[in-house]
PDB file of N, CA and C in Angstrom:
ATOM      1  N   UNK A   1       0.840  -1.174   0.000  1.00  0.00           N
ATOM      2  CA  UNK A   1       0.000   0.000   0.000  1.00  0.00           C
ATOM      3  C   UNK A   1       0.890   1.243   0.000  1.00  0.00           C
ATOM      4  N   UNK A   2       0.215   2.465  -0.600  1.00  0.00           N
ATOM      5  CA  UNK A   2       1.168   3.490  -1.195  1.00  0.00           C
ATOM      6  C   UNK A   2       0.252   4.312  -0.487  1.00  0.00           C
ATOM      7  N   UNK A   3       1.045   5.445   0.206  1.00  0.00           N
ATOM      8  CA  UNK A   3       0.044   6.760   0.238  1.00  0.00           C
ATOM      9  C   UNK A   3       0.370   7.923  -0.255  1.00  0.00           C
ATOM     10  N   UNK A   4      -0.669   8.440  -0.632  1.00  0.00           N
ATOM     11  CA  UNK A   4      -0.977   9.641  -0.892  1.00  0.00           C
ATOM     12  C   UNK A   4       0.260  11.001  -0.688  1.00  0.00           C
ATOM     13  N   UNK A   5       1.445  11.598  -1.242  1.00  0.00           N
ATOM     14  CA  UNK A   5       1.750  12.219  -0.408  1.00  0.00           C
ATOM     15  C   UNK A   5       0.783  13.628  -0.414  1.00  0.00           C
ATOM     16  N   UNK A   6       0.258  14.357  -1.554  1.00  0.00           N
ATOM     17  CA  UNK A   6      -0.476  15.394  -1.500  1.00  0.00           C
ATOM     18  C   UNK A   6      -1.792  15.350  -0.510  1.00  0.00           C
ATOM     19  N   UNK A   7      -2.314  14.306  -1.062  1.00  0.00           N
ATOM     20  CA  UNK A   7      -3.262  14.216   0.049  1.00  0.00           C
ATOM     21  C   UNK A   7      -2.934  14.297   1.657  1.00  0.00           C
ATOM     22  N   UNK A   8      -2.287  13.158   2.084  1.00  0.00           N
ATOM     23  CA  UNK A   8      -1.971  13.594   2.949  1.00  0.00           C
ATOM     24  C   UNK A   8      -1.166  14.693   3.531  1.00  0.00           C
ATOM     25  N   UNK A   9      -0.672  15.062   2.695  1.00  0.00           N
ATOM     26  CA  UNK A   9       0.338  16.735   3.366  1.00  0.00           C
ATOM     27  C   UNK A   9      -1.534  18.012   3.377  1.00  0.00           C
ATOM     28  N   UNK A  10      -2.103  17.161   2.531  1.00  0.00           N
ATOM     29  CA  UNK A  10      -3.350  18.452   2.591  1.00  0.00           C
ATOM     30  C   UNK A  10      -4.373  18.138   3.608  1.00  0.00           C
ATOM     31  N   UNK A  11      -4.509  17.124   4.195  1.00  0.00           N
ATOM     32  CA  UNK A  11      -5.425  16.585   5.442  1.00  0.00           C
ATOM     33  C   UNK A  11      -4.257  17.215   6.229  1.00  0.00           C
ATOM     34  N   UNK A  12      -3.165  16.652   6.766  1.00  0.00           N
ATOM     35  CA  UNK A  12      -2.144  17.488   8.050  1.00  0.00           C
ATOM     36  C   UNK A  12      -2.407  18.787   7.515  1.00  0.00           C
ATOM     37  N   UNK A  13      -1.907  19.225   6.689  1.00  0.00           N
ATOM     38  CA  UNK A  13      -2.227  21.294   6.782  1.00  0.00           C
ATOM     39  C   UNK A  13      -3.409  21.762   6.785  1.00  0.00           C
ATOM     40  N   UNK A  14      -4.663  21.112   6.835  1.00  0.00           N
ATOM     41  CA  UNK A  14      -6.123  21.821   7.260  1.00  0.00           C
ATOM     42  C   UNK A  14      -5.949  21.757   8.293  1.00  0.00           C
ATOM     43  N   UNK A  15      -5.734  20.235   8.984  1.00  0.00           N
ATOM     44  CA  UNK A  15      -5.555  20.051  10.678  1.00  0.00           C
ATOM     45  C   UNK A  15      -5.028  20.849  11.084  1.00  0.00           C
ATOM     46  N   UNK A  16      -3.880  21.065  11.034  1.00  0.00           N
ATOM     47  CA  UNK A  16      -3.101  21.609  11.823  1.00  0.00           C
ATOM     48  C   UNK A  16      -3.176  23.308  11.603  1.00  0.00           C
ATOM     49  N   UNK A  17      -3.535  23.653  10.583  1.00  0.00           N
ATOM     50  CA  UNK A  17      -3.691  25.257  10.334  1.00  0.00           C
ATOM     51  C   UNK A  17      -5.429  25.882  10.927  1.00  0.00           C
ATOM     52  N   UNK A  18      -6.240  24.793  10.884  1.00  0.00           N
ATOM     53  CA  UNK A  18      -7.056  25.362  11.255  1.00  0.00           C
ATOM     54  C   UNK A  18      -7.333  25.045  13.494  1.00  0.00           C
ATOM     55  N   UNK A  19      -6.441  23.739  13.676  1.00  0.00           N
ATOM     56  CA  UNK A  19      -6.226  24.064  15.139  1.00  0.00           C
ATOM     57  C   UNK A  19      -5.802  24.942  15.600  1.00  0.00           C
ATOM     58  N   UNK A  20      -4.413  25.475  14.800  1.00  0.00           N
ATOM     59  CA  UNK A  20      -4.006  27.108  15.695  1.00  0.00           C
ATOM     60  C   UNK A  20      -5.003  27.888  14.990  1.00  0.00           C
ATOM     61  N   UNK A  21      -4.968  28.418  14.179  1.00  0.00           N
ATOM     62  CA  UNK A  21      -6.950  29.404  13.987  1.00  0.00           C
ATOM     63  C   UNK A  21      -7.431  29.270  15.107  1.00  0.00           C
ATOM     64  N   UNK A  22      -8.179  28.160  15.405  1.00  0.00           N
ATOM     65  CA  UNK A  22      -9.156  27.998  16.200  1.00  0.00           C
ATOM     66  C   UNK A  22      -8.602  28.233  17.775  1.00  0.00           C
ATOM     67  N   UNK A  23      -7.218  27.467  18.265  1.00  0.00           N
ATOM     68  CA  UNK A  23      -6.919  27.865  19.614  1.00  0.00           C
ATOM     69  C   UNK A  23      -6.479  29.326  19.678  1.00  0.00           C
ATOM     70  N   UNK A  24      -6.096  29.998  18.592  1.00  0.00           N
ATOM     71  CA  UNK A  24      -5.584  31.499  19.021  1.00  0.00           C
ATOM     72  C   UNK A  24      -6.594  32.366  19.103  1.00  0.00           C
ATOM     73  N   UNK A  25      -7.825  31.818  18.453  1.00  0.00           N
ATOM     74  CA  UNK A  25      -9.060  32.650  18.507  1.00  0.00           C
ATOM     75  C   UNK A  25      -9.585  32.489  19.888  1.00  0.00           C
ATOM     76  N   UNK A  26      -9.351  30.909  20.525  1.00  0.00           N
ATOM     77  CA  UNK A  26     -10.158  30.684  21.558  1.00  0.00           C
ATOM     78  C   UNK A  26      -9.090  31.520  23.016  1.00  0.00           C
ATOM     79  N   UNK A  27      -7.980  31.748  22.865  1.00  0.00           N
ATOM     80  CA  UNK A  27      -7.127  32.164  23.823  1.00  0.00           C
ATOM     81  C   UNK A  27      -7.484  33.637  23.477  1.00  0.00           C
ATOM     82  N   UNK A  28      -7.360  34.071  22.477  1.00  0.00           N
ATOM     83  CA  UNK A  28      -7.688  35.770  22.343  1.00  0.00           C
ATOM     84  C   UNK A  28      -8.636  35.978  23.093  1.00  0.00           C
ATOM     85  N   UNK A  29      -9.845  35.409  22.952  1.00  0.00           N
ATOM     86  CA  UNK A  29     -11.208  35.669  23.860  1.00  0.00           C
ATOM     87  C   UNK A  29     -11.315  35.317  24.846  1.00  0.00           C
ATOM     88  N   UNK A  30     -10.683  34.511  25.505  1.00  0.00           N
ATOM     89  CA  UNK A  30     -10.462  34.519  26.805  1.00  0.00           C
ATOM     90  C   UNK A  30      -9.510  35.067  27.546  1.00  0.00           C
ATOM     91  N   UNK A  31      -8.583  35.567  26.716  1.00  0.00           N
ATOM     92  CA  UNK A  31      -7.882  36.292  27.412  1.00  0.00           C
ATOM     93  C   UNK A  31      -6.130  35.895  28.353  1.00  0.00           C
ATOM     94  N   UNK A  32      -6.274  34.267  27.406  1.00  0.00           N
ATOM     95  CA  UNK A  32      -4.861  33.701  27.922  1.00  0.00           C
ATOM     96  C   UNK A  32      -3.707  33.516  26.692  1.00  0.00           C
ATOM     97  N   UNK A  33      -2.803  32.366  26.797  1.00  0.00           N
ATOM     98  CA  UNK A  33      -2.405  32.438  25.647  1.00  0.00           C
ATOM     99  C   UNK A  33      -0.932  32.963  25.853  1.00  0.00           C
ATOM    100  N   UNK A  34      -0.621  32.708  27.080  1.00  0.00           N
ATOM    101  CA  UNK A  34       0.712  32.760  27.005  1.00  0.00           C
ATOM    102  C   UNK A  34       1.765  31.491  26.597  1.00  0.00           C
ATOM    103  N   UNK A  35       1.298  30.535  26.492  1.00  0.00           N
ATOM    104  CA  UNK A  35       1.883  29.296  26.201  1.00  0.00           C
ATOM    105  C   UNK A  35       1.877  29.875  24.205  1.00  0.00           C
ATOM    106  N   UNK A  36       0.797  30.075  23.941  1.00  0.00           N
ATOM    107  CA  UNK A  36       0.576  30.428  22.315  1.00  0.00           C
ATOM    108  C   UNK A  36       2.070  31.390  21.826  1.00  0.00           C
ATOM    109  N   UNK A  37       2.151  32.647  23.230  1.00  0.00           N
ATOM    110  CA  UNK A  37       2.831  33.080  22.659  1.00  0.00           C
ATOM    111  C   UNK A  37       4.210  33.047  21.852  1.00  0.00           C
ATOM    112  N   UNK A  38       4.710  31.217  22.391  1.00  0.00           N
ATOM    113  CA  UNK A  38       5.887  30.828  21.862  1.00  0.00           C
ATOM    114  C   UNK A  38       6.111  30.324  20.490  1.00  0.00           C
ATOM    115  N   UNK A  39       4.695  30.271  19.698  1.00  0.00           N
ATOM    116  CA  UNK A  39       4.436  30.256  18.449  1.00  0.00           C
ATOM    117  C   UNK A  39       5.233  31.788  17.381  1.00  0.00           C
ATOM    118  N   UNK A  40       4.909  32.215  18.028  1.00  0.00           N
ATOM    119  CA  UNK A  40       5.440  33.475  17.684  1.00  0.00           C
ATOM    120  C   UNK A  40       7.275  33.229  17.081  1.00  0.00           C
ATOM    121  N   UNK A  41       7.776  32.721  17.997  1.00  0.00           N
ATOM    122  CA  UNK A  41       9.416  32.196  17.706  1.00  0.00           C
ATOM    123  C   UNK A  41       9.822  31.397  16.796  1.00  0.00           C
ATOM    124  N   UNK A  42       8.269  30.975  16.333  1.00  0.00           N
ATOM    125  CA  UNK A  42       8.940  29.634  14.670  1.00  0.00           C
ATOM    126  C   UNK A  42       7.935  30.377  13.815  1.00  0.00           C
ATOM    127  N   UNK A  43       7.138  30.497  13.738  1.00  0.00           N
ATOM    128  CA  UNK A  43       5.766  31.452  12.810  1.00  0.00           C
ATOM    129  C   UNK A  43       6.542  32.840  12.603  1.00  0.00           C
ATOM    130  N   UNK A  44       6.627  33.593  12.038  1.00  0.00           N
ATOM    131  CA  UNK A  44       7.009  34.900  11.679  1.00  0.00           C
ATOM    132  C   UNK A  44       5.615  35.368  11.558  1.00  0.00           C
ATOM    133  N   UNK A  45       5.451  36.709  11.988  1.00  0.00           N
ATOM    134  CA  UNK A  45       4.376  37.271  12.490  1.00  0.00           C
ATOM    135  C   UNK A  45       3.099  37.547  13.002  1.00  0.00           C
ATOM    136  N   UNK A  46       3.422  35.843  13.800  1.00  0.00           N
ATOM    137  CA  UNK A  46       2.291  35.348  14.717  1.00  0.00           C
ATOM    138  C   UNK A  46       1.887  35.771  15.978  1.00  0.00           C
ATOM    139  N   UNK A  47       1.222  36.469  16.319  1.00  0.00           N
ATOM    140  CA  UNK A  47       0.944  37.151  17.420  1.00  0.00           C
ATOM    141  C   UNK A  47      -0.468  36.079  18.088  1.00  0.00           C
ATOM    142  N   UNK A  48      -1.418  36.344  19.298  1.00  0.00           N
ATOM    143  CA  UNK A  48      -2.420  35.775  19.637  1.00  0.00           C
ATOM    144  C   UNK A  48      -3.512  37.226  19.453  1.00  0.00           C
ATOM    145  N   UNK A  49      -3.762  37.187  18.514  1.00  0.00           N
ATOM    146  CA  UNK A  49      -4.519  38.383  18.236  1.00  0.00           C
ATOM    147  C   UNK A  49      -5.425  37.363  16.727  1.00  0.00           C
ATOM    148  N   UNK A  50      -6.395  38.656  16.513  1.00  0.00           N
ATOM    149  CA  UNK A  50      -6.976  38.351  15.943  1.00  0.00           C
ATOM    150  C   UNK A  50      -6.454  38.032  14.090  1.00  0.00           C
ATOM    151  N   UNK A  51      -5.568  39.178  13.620  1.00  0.00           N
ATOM    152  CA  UNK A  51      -4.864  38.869  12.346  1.00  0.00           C
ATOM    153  C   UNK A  51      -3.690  37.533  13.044  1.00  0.00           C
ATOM    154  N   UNK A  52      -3.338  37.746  13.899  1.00  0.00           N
ATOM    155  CA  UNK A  52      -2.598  36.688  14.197  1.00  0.00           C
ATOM    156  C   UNK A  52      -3.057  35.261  14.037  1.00  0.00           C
ATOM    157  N   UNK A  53      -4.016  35.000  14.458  1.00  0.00           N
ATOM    158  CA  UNK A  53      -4.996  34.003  13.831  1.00  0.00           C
ATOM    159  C   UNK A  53      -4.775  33.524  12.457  1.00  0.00           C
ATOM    160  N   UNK A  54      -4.755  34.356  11.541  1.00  0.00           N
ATOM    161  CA  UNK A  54      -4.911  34.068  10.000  1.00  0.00           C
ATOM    162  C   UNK A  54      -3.361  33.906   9.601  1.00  0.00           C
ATOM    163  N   UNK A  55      -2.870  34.985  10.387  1.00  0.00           N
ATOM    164  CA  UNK A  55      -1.181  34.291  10.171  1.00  0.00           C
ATOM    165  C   UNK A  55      -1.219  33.149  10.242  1.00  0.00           C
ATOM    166  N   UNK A  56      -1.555  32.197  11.561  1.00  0.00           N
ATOM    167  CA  UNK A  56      -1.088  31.264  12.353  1.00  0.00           C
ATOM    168  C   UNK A  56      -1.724  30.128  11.078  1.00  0.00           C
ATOM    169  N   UNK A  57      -2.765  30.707  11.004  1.00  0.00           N
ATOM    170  CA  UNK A  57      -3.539  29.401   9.879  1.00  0.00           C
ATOM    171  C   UNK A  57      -2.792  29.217   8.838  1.00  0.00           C
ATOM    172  N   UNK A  58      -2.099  30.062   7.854  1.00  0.00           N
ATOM    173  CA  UNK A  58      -1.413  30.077   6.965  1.00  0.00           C
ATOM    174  C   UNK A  58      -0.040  29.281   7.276  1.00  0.00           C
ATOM    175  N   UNK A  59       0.293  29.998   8.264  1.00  0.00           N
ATOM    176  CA  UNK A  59       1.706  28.832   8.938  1.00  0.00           C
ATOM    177  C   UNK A  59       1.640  27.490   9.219  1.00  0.00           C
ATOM    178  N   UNK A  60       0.410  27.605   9.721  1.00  0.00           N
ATOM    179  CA  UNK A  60      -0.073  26.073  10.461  1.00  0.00           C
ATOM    180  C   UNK A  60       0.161  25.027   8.779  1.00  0.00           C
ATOM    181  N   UNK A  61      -0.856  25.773   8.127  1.00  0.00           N
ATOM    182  CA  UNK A  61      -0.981  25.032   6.647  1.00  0.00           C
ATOM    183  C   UNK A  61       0.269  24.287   6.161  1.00  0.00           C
ATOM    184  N   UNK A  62       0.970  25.496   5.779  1.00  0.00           N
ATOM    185  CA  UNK A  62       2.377  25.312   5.427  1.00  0.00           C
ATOM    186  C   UNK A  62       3.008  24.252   6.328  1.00  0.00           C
ATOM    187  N   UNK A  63       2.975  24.158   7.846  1.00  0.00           N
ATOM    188  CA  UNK A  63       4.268  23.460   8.576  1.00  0.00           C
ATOM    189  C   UNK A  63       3.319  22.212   8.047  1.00  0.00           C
ATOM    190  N   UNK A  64       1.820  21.835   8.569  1.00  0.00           N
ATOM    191  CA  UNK A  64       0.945  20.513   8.517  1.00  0.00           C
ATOM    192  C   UNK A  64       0.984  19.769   7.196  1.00  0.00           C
ATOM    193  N   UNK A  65       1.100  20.420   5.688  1.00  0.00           N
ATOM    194  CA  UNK A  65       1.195  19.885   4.529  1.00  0.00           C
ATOM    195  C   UNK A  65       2.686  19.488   4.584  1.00  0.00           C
ATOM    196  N   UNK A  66       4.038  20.295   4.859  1.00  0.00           N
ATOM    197  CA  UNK A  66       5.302  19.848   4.793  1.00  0.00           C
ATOM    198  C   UNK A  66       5.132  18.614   5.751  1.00  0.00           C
ATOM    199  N   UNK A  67       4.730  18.040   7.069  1.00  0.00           N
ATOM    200  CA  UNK A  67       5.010  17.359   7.422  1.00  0.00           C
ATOM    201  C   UNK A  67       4.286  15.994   7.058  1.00  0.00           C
ATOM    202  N   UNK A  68       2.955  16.518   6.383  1.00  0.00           N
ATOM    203  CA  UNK A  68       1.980  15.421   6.115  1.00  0.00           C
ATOM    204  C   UNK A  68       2.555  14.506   4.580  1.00  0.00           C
ATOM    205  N   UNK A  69       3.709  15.691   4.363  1.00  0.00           N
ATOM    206  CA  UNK A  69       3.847  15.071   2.835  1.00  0.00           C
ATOM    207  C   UNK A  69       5.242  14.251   2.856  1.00  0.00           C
ATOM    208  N   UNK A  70       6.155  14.690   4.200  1.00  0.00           N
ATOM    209  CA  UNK A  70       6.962  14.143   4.602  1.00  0.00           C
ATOM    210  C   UNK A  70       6.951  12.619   5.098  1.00  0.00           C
ATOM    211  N   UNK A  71       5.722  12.793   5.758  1.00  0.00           N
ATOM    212  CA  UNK A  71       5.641  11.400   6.434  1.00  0.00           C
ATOM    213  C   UNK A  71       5.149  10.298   5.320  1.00  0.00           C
ATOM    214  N   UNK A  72       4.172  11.224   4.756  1.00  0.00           N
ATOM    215  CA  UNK A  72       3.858  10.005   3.626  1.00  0.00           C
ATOM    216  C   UNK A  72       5.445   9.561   2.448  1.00  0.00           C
ATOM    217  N   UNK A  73       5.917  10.467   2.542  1.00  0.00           N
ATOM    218  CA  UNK A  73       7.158  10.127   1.655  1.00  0.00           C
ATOM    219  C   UNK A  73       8.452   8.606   2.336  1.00  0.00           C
ATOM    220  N   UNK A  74       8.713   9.457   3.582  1.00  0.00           N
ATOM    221  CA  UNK A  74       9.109   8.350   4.097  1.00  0.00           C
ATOM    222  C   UNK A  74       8.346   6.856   4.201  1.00  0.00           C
ATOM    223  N   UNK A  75       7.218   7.332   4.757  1.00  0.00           N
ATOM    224  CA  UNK A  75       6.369   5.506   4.774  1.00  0.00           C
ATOM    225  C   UNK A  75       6.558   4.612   3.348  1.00  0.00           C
ATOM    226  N   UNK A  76       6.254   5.873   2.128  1.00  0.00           N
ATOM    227  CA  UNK A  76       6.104   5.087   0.979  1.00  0.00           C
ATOM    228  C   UNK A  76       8.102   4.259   0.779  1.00  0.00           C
ATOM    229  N   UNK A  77       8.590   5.708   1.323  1.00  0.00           N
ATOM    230  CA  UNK A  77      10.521   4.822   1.071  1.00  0.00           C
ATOM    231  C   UNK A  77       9.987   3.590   1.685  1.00  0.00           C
ATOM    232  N   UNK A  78      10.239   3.399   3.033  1.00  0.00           N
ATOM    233  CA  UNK A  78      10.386   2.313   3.987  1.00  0.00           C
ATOM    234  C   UNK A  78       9.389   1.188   3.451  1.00  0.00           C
ATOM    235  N   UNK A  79       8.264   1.362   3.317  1.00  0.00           N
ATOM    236  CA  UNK A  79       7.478   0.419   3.084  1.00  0.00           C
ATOM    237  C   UNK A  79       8.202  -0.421   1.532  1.00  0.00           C
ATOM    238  N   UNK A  80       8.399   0.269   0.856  1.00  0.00           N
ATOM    239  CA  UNK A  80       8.817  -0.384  -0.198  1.00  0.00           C
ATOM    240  C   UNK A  80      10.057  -1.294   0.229  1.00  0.00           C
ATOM    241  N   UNK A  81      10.989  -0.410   0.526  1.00  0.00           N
ATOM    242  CA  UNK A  81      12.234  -1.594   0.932  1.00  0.00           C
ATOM    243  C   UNK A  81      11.937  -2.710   1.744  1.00  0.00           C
ATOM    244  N   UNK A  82      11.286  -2.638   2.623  1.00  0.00           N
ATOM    245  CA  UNK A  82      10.320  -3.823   3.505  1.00  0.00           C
ATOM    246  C   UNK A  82      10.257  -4.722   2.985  1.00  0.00           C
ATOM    247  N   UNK A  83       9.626  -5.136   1.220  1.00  0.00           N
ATOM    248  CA  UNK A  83       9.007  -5.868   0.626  1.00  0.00           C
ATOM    249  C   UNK A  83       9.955  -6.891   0.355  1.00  0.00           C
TER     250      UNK A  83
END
């Protein structure tokens, strides 16, 4: 069995871009979000604010597809040599 690497790099970068969306929105409104703020140190101009949000989604995208397409790359190496 072979997977997907696009696909899967595009299921990890919704996941993962729309979890930070969603937790930086949910920390903005409540008012915490200091743990978030260490996002800020790998994201370039990620703040816990509200444009920060859409940053974060865009980043999220980007890191969740690189890794989703990574992993599928490796599985497909390994699995093959396996055989």
């Amino acid at each position: 069995m072979r997977l997907d690497k696009v696909a899967l790099g595009l299921a990890a970068g919704i996941l993962w871009g729309a979890g930070i969306f969603l937790l930086t929105l949910w920390c903005h409104y409540r008012g915490g979000g200091n743990t978030l703020i260490l996002l800020s140190q790998v994201y370039l101009g990620y703040s816990v604010s509200l444009p920060g949000a859409f940053i974060g989604l865009v980043w999220g995208f980007v890191d969740g597809f690189l890794g989703g397409w990574l992993l599928a790359w490796l599985y497909n190496r390994f699995a093959r040599d396996a055989k």
